[in-house]
N, C-alpha and C. Protein backbone atom coordinates (compact mmCIF):
# COMPACT_ATOMS: atom_id res chain seq x y z
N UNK A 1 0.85 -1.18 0.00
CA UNK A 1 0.00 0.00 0.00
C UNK A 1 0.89 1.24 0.00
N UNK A 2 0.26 2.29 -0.52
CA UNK A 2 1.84 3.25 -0.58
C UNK A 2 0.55 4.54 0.59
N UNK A 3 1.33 5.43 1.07
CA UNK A 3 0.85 6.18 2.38
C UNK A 3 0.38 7.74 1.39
N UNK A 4 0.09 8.08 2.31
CA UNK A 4 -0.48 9.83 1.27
C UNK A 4 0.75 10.48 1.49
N UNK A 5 1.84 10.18 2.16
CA UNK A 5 3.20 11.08 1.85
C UNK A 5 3.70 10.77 1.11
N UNK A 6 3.78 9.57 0.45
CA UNK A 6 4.60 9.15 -0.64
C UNK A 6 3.77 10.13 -1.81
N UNK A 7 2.29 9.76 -1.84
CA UNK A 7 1.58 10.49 -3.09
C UNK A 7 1.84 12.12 -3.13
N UNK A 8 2.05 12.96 -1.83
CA UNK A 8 2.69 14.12 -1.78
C UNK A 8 3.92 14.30 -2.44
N UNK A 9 4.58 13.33 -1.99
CA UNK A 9 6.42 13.11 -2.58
C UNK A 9 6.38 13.33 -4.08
N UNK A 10 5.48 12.98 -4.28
CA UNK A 10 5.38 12.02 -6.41
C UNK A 10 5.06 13.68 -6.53
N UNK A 11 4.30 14.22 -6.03
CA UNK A 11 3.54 15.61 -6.63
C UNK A 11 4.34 16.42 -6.31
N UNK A 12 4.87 16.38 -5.38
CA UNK A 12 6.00 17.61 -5.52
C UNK A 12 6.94 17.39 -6.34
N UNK A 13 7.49 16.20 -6.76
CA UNK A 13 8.32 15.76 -7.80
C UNK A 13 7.86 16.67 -8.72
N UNK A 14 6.53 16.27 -9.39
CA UNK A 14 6.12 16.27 -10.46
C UNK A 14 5.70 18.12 -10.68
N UNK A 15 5.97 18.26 -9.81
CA UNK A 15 5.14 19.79 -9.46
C UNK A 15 3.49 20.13 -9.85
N UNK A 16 3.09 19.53 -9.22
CA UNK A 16 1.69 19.55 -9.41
C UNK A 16 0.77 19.85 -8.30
N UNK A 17 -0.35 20.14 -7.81
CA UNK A 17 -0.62 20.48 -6.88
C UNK A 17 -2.41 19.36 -6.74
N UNK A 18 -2.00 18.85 -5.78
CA UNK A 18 -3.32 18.21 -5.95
C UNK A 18 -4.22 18.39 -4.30
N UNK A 19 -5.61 18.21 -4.45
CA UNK A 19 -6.58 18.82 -3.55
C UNK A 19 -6.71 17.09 -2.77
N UNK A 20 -7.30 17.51 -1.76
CA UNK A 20 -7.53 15.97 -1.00
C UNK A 20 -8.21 14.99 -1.40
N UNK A 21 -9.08 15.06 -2.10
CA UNK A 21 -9.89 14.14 -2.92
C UNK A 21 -8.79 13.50 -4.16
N UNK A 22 -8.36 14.14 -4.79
CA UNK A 22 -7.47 13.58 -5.46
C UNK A 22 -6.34 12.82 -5.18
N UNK A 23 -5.75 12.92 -4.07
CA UNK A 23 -4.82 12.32 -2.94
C UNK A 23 -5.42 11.24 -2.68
N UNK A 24 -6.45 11.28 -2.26
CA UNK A 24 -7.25 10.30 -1.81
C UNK A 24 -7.73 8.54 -3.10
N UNK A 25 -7.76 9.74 -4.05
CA UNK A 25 -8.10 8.73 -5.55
C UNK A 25 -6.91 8.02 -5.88
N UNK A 26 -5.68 8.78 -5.95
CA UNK A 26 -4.12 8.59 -6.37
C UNK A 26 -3.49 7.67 -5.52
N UNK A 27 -4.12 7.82 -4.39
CA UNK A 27 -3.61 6.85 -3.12
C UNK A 27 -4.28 4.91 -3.99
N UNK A 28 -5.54 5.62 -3.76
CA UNK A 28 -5.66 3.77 -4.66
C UNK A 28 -5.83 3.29 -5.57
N UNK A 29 -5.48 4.34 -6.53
CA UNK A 29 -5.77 3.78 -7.98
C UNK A 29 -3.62 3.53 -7.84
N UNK A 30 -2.70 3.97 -7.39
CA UNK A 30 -1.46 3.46 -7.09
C UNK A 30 -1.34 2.58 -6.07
N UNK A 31 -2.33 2.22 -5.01
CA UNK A 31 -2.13 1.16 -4.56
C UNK A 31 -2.20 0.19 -5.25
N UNK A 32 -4.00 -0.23 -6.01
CA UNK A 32 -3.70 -1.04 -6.86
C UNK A 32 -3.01 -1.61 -7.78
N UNK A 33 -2.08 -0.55 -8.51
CA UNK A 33 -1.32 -1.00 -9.22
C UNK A 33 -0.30 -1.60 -8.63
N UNK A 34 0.65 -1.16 -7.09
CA UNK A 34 1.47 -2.24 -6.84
C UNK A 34 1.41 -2.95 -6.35
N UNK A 35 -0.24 -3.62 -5.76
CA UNK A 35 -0.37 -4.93 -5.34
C UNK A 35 -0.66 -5.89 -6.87
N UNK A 36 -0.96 -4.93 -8.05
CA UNK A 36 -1.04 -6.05 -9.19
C UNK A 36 0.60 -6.39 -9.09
N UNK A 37 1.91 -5.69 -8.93
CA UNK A 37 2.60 -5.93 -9.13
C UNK A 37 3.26 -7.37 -8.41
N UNK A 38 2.57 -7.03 -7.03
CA UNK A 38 2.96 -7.92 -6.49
C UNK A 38 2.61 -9.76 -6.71
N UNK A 39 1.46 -9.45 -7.17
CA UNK A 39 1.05 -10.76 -8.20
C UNK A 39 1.98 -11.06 -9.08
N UNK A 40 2.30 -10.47 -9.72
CA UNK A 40 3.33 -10.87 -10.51
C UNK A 40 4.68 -11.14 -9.89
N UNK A 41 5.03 -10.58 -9.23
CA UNK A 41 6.43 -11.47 -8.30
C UNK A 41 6.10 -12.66 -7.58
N UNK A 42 5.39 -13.46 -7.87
CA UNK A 42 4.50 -14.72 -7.53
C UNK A 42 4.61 -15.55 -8.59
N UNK A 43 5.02 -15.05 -9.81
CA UNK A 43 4.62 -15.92 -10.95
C UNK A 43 6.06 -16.99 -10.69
N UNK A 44 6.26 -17.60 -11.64
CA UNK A 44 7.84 -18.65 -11.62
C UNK A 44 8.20 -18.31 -12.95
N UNK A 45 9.40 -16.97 -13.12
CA UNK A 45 10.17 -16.76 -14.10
C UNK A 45 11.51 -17.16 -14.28
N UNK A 46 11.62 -18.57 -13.93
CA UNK A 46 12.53 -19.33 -13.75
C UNK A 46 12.98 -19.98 -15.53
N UNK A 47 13.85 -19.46 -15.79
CA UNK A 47 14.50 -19.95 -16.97
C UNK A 47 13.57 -19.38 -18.13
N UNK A 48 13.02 -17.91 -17.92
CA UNK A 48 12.52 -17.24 -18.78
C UNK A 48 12.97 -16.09 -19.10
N UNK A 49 13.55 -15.74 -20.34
CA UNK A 49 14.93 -14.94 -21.20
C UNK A 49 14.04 -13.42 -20.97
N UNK A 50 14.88 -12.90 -20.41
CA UNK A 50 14.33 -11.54 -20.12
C UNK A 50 13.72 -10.71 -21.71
N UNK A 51 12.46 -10.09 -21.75
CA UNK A 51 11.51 -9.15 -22.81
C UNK A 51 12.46 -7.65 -22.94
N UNK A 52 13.48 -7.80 -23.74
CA UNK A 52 13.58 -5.96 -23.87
C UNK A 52 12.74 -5.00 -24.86
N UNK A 53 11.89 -5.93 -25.62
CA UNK A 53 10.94 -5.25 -26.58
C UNK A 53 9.50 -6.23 -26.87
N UNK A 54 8.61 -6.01 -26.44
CA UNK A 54 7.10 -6.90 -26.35
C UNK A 54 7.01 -6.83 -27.94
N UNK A 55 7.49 -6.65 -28.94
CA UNK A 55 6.72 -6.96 -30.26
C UNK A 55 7.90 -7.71 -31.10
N UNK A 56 9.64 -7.82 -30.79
CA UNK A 56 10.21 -8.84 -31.27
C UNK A 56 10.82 -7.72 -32.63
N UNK A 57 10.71 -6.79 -32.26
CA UNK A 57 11.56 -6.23 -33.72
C UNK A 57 12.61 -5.87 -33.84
N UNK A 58 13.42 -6.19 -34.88
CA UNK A 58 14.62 -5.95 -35.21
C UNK A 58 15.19 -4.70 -36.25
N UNK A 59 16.11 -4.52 -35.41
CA UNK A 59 16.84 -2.83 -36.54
C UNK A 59 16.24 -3.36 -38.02
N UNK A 60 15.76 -2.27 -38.87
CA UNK A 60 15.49 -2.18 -40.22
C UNK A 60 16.30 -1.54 -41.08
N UNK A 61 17.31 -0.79 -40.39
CA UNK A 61 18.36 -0.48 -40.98
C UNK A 61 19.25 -1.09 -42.04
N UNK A 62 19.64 -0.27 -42.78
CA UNK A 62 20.15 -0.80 -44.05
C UNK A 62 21.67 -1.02 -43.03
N UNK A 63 22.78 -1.60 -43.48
CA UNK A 63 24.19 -1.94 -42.90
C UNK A 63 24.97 -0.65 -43.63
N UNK A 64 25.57 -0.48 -42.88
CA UNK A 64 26.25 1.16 -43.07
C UNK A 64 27.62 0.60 -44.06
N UNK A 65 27.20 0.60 -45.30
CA UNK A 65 28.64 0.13 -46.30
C UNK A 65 28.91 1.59 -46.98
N UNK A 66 29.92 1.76 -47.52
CA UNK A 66 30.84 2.82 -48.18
C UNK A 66 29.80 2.20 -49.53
N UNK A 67 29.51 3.47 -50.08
CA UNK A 67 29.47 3.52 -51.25
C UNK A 67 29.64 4.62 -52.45
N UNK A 68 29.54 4.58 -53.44
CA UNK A 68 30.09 6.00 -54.33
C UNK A 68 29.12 7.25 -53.76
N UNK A 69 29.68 8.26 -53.93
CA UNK A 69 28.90 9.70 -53.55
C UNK A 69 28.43 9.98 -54.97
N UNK A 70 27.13 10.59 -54.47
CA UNK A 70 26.42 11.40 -55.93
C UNK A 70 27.47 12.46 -56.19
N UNK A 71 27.10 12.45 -57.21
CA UNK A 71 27.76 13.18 -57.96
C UNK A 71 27.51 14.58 -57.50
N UNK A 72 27.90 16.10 -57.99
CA UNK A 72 27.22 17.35 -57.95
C UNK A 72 26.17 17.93 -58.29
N UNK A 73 26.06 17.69 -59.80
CA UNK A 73 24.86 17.39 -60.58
C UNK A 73 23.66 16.53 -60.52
N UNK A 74 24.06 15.10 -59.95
CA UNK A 74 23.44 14.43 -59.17
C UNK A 74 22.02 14.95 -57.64
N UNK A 75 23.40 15.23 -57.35
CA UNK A 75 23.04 16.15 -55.89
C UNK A 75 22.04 16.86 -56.01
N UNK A 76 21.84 17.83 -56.49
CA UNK A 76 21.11 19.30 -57.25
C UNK A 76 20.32 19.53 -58.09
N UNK A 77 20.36 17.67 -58.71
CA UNK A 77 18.99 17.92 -59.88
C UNK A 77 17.65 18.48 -59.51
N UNK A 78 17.38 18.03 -58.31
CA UNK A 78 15.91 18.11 -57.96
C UNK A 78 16.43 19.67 -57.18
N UNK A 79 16.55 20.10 -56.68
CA UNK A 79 16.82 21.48 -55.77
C UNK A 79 16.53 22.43 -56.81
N UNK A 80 15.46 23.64 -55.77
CA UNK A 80 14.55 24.38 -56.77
C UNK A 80 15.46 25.46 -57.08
N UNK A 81 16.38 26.23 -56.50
CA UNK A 81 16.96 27.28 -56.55
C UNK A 81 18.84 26.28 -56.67
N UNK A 82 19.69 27.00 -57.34
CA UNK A 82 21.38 26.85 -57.10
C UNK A 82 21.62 27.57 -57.82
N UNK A 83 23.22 27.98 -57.03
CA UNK A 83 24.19 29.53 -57.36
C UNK A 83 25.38 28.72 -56.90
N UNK A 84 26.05 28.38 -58.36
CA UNK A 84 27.37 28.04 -58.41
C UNK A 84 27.42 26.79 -57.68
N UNK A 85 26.88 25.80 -58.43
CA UNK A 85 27.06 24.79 -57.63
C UNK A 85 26.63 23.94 -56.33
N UNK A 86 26.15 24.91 -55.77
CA UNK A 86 24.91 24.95 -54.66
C UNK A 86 23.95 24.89 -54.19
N UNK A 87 23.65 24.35 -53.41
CA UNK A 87 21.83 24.48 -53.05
C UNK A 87 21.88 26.24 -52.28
N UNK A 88 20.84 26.90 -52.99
CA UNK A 88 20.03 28.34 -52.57
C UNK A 88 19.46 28.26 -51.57
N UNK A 89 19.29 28.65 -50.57
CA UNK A 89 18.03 29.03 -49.64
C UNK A 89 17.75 30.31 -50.10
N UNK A 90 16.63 30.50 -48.44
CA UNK A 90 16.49 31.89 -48.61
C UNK A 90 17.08 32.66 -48.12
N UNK A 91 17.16 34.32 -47.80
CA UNK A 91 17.78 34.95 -47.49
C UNK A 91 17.25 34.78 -45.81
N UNK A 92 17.95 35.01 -44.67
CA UNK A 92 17.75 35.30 -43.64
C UNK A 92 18.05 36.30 -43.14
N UNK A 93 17.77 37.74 -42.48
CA UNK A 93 17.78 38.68 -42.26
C UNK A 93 18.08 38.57 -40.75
């Protein structure tokens, strides 16, 4: 069960200011949650490979190989504005 000073503690953390009724709500809607927890330290996770990601996905990343650089012309075909070789912006003042 966690005490109404701890729920003070969290709010001053958090900087928030909460009225007694709300203290009062926060008190057991966070109790409940760490007696669910405590259900779960009950279970037998004995020879079960620790979860660092619940959906199993792997980098999609391409592998970082050297390859030729575009060219200049390359570079710049699509770019709406260039001056000498360059991509244009705008002016910033």
């Amino acid at each position: 069960m966690i005490k109404r000073e701890e729920i003070e503690h969290i709010a001053w953390l958090a900087r928030i200011e909460l009225d007694e009724g709300e203290k009062e709500r926060f008190e057991k809607q966070l109790g409940s949650i760490l007696d669910y927890f405590s259900v779960l330290d009950e279970l037998d996770t004995e020879g079960v490979e620790p979860t660092y990601h619940v959906v199993g996905l792997r980098d999609v990343m391409r592998r970082d190989e050297p390859k030729e650089p575009l060219s200049q012309e390359e570079a710049l075909k699509n770019a709406p504005k260039r001056d000498g070789g360059y991509f244009k912006g705008p002016r910033i003042f």
